[in-house]
Protein backbone atom coordinates (compact mmCIF):
# COMPACT_ATOMS: atom_id res chain seq x y z
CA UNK A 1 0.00 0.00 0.00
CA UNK A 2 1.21 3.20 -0.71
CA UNK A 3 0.38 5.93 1.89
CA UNK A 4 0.60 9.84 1.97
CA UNK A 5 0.89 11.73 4.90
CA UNK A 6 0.27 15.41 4.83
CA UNK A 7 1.08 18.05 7.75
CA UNK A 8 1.49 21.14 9.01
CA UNK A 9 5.35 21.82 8.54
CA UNK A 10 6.17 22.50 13.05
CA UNK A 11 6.94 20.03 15.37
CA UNK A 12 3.65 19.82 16.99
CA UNK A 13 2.06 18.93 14.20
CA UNK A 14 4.57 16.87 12.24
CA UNK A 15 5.54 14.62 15.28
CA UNK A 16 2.79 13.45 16.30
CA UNK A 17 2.08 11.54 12.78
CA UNK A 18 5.37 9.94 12.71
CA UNK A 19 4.39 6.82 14.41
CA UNK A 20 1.74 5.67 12.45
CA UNK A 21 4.18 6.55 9.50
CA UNK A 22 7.14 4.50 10.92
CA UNK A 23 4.67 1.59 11.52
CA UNK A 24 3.75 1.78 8.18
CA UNK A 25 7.14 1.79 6.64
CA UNK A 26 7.87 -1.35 9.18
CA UNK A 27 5.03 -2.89 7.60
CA UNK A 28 6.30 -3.15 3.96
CA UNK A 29 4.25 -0.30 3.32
CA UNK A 30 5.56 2.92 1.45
CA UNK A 31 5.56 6.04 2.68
CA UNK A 32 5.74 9.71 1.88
CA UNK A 33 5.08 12.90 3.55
CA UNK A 34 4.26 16.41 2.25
CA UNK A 35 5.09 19.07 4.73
CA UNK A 36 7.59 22.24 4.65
CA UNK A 37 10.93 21.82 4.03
CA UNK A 38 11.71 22.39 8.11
CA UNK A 39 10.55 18.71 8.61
CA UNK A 40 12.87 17.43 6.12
CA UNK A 41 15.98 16.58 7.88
CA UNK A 42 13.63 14.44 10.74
CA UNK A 43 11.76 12.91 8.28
CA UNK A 44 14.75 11.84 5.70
CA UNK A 45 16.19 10.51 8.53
CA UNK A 46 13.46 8.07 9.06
CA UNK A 47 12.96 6.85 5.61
CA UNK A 48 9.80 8.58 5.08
CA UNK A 49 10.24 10.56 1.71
CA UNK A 50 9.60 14.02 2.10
CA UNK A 51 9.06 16.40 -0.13
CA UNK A 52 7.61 19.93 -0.02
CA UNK A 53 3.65 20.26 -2.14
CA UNK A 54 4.14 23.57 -4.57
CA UNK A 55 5.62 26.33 -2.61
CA UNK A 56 4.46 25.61 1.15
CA UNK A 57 6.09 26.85 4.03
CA UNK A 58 3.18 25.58 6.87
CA UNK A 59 -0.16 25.53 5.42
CA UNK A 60 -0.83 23.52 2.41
CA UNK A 61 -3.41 24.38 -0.21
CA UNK A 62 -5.73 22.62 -2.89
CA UNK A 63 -3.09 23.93 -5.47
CA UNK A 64 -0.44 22.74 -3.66
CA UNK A 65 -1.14 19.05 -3.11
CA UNK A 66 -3.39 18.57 -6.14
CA UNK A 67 -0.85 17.54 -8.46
CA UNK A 68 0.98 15.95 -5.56
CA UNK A 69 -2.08 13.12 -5.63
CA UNK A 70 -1.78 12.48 -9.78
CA UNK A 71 1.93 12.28 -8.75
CA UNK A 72 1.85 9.79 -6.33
CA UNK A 73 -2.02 7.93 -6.55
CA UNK A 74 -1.58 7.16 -3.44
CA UNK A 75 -3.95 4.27 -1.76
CA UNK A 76 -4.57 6.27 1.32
CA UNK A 77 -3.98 9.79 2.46
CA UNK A 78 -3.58 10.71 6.02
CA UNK A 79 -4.45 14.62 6.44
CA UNK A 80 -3.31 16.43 9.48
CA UNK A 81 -6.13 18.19 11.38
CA UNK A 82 -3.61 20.95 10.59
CA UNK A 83 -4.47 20.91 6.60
CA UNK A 84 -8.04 20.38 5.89
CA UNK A 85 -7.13 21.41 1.95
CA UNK A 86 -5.56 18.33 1.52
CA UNK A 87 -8.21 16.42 2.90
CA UNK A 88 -10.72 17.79 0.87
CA UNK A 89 -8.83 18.01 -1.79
CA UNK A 90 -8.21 14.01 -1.95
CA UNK A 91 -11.70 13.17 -1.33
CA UNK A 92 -13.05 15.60 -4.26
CA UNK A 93 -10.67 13.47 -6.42
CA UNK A 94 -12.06 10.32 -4.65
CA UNK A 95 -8.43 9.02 -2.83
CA UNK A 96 -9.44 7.44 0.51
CA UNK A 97 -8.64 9.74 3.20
CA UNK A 98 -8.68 9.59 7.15
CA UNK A 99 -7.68 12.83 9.41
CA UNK A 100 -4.71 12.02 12.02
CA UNK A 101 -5.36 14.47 15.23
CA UNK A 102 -2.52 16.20 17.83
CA UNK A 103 -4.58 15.61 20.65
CA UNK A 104 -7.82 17.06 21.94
CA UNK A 105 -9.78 18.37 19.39
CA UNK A 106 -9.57 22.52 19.72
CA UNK A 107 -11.45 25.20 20.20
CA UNK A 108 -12.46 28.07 17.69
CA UNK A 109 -10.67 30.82 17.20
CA UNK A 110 -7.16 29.61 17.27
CA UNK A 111 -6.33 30.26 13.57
CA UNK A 112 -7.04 27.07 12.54
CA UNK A 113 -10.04 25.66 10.99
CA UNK A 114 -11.80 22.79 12.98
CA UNK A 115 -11.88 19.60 10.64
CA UNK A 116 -15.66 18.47 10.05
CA UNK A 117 -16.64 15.26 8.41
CA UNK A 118 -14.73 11.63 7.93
CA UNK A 119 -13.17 9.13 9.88
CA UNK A 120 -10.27 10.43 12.54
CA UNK A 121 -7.29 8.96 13.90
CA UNK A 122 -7.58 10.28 17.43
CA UNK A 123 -4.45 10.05 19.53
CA UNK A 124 -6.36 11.75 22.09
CA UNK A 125 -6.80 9.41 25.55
CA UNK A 126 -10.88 9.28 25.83
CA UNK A 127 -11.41 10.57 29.01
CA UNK A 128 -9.59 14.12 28.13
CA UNK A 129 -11.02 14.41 24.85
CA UNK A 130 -13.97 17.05 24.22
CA UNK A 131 -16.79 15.61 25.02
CA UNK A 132 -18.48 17.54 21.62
CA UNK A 133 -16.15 15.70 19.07
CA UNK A 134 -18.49 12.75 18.29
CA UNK A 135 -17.08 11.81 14.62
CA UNK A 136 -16.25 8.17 14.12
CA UNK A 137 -12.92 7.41 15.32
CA UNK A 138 -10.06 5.39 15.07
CA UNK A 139 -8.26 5.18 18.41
CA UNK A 140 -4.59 5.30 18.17
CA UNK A 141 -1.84 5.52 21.05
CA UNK A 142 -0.21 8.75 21.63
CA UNK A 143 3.78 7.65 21.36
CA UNK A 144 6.11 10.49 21.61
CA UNK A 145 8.80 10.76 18.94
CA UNK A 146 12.20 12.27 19.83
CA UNK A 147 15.41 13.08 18.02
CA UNK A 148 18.39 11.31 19.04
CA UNK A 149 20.09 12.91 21.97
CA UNK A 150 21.18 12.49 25.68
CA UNK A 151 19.82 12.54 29.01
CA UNK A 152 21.69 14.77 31.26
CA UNK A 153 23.26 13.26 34.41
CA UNK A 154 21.03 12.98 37.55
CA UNK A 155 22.09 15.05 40.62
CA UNK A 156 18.81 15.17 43.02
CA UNK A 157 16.11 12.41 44.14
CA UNK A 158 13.66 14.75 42.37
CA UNK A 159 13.81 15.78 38.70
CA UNK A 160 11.49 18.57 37.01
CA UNK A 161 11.65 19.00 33.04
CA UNK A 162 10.90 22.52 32.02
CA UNK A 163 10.08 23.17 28.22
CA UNK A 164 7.80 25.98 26.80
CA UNK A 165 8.23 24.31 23.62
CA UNK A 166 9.17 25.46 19.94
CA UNK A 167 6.54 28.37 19.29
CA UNK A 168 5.16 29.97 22.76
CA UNK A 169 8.28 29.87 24.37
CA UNK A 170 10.31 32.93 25.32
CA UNK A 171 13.14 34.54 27.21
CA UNK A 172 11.10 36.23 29.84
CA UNK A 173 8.89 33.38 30.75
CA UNK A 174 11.35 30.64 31.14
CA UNK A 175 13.88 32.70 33.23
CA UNK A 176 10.64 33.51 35.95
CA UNK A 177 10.16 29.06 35.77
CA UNK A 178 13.91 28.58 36.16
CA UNK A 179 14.19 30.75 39.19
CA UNK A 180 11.27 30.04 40.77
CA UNK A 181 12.31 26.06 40.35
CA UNK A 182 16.14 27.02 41.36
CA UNK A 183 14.47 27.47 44.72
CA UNK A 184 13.83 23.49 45.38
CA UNK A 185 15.66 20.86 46.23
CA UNK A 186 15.32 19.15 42.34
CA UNK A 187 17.60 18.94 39.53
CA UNK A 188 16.01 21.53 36.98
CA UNK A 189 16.39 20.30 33.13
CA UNK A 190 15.32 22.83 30.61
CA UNK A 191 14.90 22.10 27.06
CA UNK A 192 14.30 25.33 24.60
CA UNK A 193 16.09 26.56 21.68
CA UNK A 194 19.88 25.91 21.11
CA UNK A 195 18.98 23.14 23.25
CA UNK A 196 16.71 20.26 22.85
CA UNK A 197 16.79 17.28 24.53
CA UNK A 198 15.35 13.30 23.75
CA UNK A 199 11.72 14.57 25.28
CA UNK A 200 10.34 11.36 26.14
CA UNK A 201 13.30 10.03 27.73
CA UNK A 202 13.93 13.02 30.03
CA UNK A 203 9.79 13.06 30.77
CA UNK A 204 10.23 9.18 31.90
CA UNK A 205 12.64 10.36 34.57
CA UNK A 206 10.35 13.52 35.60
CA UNK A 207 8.99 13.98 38.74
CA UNK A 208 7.34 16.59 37.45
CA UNK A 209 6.76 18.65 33.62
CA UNK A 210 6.00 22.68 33.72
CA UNK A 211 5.83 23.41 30.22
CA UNK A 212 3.20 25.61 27.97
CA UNK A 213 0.24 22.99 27.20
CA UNK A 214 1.11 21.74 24.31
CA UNK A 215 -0.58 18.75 23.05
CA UNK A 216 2.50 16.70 22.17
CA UNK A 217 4.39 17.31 25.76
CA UNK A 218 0.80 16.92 27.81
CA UNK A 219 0.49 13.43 25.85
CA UNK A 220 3.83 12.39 26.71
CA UNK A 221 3.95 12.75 30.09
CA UNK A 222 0.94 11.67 30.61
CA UNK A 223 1.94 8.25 28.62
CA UNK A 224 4.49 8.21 31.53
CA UNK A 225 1.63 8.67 34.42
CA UNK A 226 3.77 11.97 35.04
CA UNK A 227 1.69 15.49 36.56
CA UNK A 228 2.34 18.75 35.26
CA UNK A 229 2.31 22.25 35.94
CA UNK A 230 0.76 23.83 32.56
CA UNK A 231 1.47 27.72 31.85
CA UNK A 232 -0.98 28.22 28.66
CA UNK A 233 0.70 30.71 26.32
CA UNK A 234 -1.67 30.42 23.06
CA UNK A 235 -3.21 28.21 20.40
CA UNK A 236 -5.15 25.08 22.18
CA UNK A 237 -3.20 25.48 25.48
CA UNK A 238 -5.42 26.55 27.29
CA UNK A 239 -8.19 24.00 26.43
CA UNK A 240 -5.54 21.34 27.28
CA UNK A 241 -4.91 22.88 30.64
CA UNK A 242 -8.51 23.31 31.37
CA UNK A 243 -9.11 19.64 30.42
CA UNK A 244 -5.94 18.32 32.11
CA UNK A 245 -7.03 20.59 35.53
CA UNK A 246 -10.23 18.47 35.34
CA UNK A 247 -8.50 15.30 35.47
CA UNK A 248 -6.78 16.10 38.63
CA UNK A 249 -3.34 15.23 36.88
CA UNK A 250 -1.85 18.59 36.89
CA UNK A 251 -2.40 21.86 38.35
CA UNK A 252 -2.31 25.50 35.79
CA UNK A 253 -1.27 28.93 36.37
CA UNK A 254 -2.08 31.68 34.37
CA UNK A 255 -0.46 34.45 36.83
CA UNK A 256 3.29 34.06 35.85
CA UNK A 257 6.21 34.43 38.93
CA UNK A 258 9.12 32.62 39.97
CA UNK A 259 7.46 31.97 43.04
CA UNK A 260 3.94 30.93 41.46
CA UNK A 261 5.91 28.15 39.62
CA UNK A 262 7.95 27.37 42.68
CA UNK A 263 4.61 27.16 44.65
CA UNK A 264 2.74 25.24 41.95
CA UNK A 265 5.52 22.93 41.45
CA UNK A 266 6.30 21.77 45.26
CA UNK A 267 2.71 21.49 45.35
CA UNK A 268 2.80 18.71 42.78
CA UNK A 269 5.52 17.23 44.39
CA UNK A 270 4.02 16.79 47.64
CA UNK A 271 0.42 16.17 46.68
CA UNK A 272 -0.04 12.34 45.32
CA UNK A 273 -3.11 13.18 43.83
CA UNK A 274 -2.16 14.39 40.93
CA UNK A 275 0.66 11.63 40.15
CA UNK A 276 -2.30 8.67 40.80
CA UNK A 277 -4.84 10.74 38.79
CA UNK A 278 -1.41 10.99 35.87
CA UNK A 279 -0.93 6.99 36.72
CA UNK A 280 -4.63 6.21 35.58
CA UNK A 281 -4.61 8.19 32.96
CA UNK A 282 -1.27 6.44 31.62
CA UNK A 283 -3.22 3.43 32.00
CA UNK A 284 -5.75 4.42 29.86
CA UNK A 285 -3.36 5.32 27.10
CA UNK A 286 -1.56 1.61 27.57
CA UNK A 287 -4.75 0.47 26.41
CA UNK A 288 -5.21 2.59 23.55
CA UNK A 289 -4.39 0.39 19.77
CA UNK A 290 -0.55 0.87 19.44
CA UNK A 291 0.53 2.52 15.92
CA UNK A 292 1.50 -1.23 14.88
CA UNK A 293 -2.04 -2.40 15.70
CA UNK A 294 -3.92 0.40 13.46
CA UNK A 295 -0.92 0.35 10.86
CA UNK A 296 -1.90 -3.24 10.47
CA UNK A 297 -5.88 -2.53 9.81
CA UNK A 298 -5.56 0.19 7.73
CA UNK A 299 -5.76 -1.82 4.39
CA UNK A 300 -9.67 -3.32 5.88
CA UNK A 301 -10.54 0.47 6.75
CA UNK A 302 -9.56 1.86 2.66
């Protein structure tokens, strides 16, 4: 079977379709990927032949991916929630499609379009997803993917992974978090730009994640049954904070300090509420269809 993917060209959109794409390539199956040429490098790496639709940068339009289709006819497009074009564009031209989500489905008004219609690959876990996204889903395990990289050294009984991620981050907001966090007894690792770090890996170790909301570093920690401390910043952050608040699993603070972060923090530290509500949560996701699983039904679902 030969299988397009189509995304968004940012990490938080790309990543979270590689799985599904590696388990297809595993399969026998062959793979491509039309996204920005940022992606590239990630994506060469992994054997999934990218290339870059018409002149796209993030978005990608009818125009862009039309020929794209003739070019490869492939037997199955997967559409980022990211690019609705491309899905409609492939159904109007009558190549089976499915959407392949980042998480919870988010809200209006976020500058991006909410996908309607289809069948959805939903790596969100049930029991955080909105509860007014009814369209028929395929369940599919949130697995992070992460560059190749090292874990720094431990130095403390408690670790704390800091990232405000590769959008909403900046200068101001992650110096209040480190110096609020400098203030407990925990090794502080910080990941941001210049330097990024094998995410999933570090989270496994984490006694604790502050980051941004984010779907892709909410998912993965809570894969790893790890709480948070969310600081929404933009996009669907704050829906994912909102939903993750609910849980119990984390705790979110929209008044930035050092000392609110500090607070927040030792109060997830101390409090083993959040880290059982995190555990069943993890549980949940264990029990979601692995990308191997749904990369082995696709061919019944086309």
């Amino acid at each position: 079977m030969r299988v397009l993917f189509a995304s968004m060209a940012a990490v938080g959109h790309t990543y979270p379709l590689i799985p599904l794409a590696l388990a297809l390539r595993d399969a026998g199956h062959e793979v491509h990927f039309a996204v920005g040429d940022e992606m590239h490098p990630e994506l060469t790496r992994l054997g999934l032949r990218p290339f870059r639709p018409g002149l796209v940068f993030g978005e990608i339009y009818a125009e862009d991916i039309a020929p794209e289709l003739e070019r490869v006819l492939p037997d199955l497009v997967i559409s980022g929630w990211a690019v609705p074009q491309v899905y409609r564009e492939a159904r109007r031209r009558a190549f089976p499609v499915l959407w392949h989500g980042f998480g919870r489905m988010f809200d209006e008004g976020i500058g991006l379009a909410r996908p309607e219609g289809g069948r959805h690959l939903d790596i969100c876990p049930p029991s955080l997803q909105d509860k007014g996204f009814t369209a028929d889903r395929i369940l599919l395990r949130p697995v992070a993917h992460q560059s190749p990289g090292e874990v720094p050294a431990r130095t403390h009984e408690k670790l704390i992974y800091v990232t405000f991620g590769t959008v909403f981050g900046s200068e101001d907001l992650l110096a209040k978090a480190v110096a609020g966090l400098g203030s407990l007894d925990a090794q502080v690792v910080v990941a941001g730009p210049g330097r990024w770090l094998p995410q999933a890996e570090v989270i496994r170790q984490a006694d604790v994640v502050v980051h941004h909301g984010g779907s892709g570093t909410m998912l993965a920690a809570l894969a790893e049954g790890v709480p948070q401390v969310v600081l929404p910043q933009g996009a669907d952050q704050f829906g994912n904070a909102k939903a993750l608040v609910e849980s119990g699993a984390g705790v979110r603070l929209d008044a930035v300090s050092a000392e609110a972060v500090a607070e927040s923090a030792r109060l997830v530290l101390v409090d083993g509420s959040h880290r059982e509500a995190a555990g069943q949560i993890a549980e949940e996701i264990r029990h979601m269809p692995s990308p191997q699983e749904v990369a082995d039904s696709l061919a019944d679902v086309v």
